[in-house]
C-alpha atoms as a PDB file:
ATOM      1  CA  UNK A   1      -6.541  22.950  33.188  1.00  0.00           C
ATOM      2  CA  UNK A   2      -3.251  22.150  31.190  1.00  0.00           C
ATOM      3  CA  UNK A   3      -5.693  19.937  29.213  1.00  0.00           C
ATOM      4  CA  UNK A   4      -8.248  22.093  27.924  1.00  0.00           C
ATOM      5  CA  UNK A   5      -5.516  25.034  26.635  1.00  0.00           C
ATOM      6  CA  UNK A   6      -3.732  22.174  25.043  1.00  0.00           C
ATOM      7  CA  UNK A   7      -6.723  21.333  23.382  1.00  0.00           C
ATOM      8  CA  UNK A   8      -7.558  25.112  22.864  1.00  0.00           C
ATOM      9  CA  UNK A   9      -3.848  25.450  21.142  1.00  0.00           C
ATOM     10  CA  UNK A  10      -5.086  22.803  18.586  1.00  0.00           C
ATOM     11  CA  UNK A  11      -8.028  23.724  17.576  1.00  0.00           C
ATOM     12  CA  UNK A  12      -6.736  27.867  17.167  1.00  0.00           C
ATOM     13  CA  UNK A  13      -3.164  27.295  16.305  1.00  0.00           C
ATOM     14  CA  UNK A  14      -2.657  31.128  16.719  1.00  0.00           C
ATOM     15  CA  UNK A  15      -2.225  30.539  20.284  1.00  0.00           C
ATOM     16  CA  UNK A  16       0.562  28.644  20.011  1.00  0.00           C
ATOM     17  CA  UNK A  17       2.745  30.657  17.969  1.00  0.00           C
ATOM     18  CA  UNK A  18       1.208  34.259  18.724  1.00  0.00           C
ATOM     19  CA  UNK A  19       2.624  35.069  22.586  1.00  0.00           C
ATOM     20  CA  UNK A  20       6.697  34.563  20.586  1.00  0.00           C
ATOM     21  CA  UNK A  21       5.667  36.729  17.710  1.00  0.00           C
ATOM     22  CA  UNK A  22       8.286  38.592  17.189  1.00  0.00           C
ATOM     23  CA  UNK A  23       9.004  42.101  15.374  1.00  0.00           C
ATOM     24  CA  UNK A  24      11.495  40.275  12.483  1.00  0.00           C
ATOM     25  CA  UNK A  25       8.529  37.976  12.083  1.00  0.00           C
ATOM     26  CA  UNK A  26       5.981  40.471  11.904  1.00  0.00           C
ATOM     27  CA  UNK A  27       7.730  42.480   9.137  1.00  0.00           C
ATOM     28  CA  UNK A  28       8.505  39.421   7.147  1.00  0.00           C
ATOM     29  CA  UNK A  29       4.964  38.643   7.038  1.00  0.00           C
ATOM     30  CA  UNK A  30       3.791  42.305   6.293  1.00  0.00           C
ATOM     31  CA  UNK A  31       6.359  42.288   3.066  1.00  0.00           C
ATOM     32  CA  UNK A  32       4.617  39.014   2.107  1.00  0.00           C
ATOM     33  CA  UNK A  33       1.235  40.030   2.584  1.00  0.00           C
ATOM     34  CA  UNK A  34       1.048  42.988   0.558  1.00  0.00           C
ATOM     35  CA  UNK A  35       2.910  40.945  -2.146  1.00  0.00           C
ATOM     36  CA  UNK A  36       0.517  38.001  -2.375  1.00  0.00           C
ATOM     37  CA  UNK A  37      -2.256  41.075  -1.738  1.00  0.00           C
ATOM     38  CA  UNK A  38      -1.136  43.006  -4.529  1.00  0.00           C
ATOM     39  CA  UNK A  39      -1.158  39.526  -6.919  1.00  0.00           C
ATOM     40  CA  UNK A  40      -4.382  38.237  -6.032  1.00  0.00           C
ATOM     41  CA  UNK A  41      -6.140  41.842  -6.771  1.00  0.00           C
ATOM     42  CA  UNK A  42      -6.622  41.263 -10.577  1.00  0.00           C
ATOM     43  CA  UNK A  43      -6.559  37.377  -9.991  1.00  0.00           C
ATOM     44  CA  UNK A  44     -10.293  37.483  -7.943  1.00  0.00           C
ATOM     45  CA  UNK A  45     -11.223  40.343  -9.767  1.00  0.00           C
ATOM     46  CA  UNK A  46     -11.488  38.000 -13.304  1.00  0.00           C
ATOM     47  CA  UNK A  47     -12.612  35.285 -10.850  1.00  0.00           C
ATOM     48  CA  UNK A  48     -15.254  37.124  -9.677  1.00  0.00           C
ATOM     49  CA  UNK A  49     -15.948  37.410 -13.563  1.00  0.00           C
ATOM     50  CA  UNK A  50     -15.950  33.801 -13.943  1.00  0.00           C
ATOM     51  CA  UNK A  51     -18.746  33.172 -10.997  1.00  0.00           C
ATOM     52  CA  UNK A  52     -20.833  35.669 -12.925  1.00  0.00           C
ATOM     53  CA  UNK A  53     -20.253  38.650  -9.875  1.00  0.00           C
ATOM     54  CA  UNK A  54     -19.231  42.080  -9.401  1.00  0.00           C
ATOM     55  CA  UNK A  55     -15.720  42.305  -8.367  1.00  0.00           C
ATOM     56  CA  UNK A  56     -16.380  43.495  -4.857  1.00  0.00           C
ATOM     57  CA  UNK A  57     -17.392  39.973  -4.111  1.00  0.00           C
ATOM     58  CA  UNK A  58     -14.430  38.508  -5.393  1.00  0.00           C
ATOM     59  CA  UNK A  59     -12.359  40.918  -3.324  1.00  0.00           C
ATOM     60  CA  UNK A  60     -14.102  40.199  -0.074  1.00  0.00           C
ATOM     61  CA  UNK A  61     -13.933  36.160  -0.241  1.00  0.00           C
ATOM     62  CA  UNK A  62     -10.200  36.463  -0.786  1.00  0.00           C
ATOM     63  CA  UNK A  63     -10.125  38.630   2.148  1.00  0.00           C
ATOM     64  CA  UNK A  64     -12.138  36.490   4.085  1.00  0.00           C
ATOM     65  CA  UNK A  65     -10.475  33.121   3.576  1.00  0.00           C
ATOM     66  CA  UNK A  66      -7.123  34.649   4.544  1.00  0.00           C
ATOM     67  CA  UNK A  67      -8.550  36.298   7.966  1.00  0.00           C
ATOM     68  CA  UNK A  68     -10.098  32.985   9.026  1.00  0.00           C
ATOM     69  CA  UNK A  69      -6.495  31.027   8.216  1.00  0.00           C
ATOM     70  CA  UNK A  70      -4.633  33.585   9.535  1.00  0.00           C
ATOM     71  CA  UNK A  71      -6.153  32.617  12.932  1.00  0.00           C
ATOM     72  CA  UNK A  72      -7.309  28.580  12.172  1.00  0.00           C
ATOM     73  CA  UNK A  73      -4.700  27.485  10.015  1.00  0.00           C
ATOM     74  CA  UNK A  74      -2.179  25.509  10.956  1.00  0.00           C
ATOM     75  CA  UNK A  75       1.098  26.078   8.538  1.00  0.00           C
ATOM     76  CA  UNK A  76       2.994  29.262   7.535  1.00  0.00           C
ATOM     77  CA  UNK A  77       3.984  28.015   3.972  1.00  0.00           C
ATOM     78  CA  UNK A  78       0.267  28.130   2.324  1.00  0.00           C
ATOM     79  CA  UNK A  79      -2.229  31.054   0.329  1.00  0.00           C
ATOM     80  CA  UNK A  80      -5.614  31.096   1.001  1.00  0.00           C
ATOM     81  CA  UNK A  81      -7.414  32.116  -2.207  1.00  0.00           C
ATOM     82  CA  UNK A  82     -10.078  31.614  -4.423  1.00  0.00           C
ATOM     83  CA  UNK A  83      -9.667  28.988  -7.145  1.00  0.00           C
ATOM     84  CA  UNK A  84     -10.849  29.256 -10.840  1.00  0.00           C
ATOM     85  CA  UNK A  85     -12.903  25.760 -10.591  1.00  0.00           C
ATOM     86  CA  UNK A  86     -14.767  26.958  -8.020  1.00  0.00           C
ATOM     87  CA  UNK A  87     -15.766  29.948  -9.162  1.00  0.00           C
ATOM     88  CA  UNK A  88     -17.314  27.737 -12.410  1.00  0.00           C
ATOM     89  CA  UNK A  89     -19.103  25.408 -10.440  1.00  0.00           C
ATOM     90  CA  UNK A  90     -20.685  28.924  -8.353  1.00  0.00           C
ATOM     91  CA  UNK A  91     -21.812  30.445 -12.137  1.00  0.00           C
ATOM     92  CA  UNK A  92     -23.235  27.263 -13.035  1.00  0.00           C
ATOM     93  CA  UNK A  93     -25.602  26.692  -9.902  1.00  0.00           C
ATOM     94  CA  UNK A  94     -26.554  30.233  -9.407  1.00  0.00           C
ATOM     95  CA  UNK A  95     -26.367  31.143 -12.945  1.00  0.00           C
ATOM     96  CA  UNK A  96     -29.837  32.162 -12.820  1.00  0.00           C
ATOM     97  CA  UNK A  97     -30.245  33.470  -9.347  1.00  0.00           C
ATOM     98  CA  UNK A  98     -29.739  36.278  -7.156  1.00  0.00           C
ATOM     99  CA  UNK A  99     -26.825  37.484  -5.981  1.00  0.00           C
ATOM    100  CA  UNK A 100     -28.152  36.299  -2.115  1.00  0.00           C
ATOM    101  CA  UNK A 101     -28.103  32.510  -3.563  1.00  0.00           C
ATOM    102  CA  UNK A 102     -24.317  32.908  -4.080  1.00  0.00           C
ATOM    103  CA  UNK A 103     -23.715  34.174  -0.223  1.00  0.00           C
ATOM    104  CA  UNK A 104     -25.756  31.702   1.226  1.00  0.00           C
ATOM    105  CA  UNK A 105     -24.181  28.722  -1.480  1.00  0.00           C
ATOM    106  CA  UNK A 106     -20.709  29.846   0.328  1.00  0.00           C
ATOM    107  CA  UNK A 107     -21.838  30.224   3.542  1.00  0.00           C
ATOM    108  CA  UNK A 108     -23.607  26.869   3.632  1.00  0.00           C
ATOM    109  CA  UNK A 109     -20.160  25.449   2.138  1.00  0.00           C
ATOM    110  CA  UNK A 110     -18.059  27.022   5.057  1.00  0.00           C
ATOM    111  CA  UNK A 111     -20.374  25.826   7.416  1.00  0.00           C
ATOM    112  CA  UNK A 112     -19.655  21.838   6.191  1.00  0.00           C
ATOM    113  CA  UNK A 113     -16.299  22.578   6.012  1.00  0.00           C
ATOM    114  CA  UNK A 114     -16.497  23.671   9.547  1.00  0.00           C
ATOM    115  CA  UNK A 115     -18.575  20.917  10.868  1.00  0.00           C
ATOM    116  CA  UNK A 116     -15.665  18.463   9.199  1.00  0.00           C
ATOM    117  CA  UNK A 117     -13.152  20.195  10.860  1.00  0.00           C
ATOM    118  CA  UNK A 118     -14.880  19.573  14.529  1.00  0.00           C
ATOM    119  CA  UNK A 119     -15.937  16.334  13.537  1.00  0.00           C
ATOM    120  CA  UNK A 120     -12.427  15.444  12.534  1.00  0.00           C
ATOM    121  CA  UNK A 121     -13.703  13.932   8.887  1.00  0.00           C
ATOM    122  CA  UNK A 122     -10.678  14.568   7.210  1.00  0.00           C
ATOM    123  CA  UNK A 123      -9.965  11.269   6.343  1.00  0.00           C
ATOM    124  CA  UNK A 124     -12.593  11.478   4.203  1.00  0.00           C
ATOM    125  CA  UNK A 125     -10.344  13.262   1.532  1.00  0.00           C
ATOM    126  CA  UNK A 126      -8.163  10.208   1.276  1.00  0.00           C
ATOM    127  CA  UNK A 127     -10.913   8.354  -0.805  1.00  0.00           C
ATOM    128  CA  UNK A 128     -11.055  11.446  -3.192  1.00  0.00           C
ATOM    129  CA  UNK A 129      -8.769  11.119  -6.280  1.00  0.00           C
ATOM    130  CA  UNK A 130      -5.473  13.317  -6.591  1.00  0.00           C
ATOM    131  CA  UNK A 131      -6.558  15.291  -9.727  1.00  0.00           C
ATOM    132  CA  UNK A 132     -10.215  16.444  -7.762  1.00  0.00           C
ATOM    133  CA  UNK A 133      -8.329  17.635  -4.565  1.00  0.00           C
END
């Protein structure tokens, strides 16, 4: 049994670190949240510009990204946000599409990115130059 939550605590690193949570901790990361919240409001909202969107869609992929770290991610000292690049490459393959080509585009992307996660392919990156990653 020891085994399988070890592997558990891996894979969902908010096991390990969730049961000694403490208050200090949790206040700490409120303060930090609503300042990296408050800075990435206008940020997605001209990103969301950039992929050719409304800005509610820019608003709920940052919000997304950091729920799913918050639970799978495995360092405290990162943001989880959109990036300007990407948001060009997403205008210039569903330039001339609906707006239902751009959810499934990311969800098809998050799906790969999951499937190299569980597949441990993430020594893949290593033969991708510096300036790309």
């Amino acid at each position: 049994m020891p085994a399988r939550v070890a592997v558990w605590r891996r894979r969902l690193p908010v096991l390990s670190w969730l049961p000694t949570y403490s208050t200090s901790d949790a206040i700490s990361d409120l303060v930090a949240g609503i300042t990296v919240g408050l800075t990435l409001i206008p940020q997605v909202i001209a990103y969301s510009a950039l992929a050719g969107l409304g800005p509610q869609y820019g608003l709920y992929s940052s919000l997304m990204g950091g729920l799913v770290y918050c639970v799978m991610g495995s360092t405290r000292q990162l943001c989880v946000g959109p990036t300007a690049l990407v948001c060009l490459l997403t205008f210039t393959y569903t330039q001339d599409t609906n707006v239902d080509m751009v959810v499934l585009l990311t969800f098809l992307s998050g799906c790969i990115e999951l499937l190299c996660g569980i597949f441990q392919l993430g020594f893949l990156v290593d033969f991708v130059t510096v300036p790309v990653v």
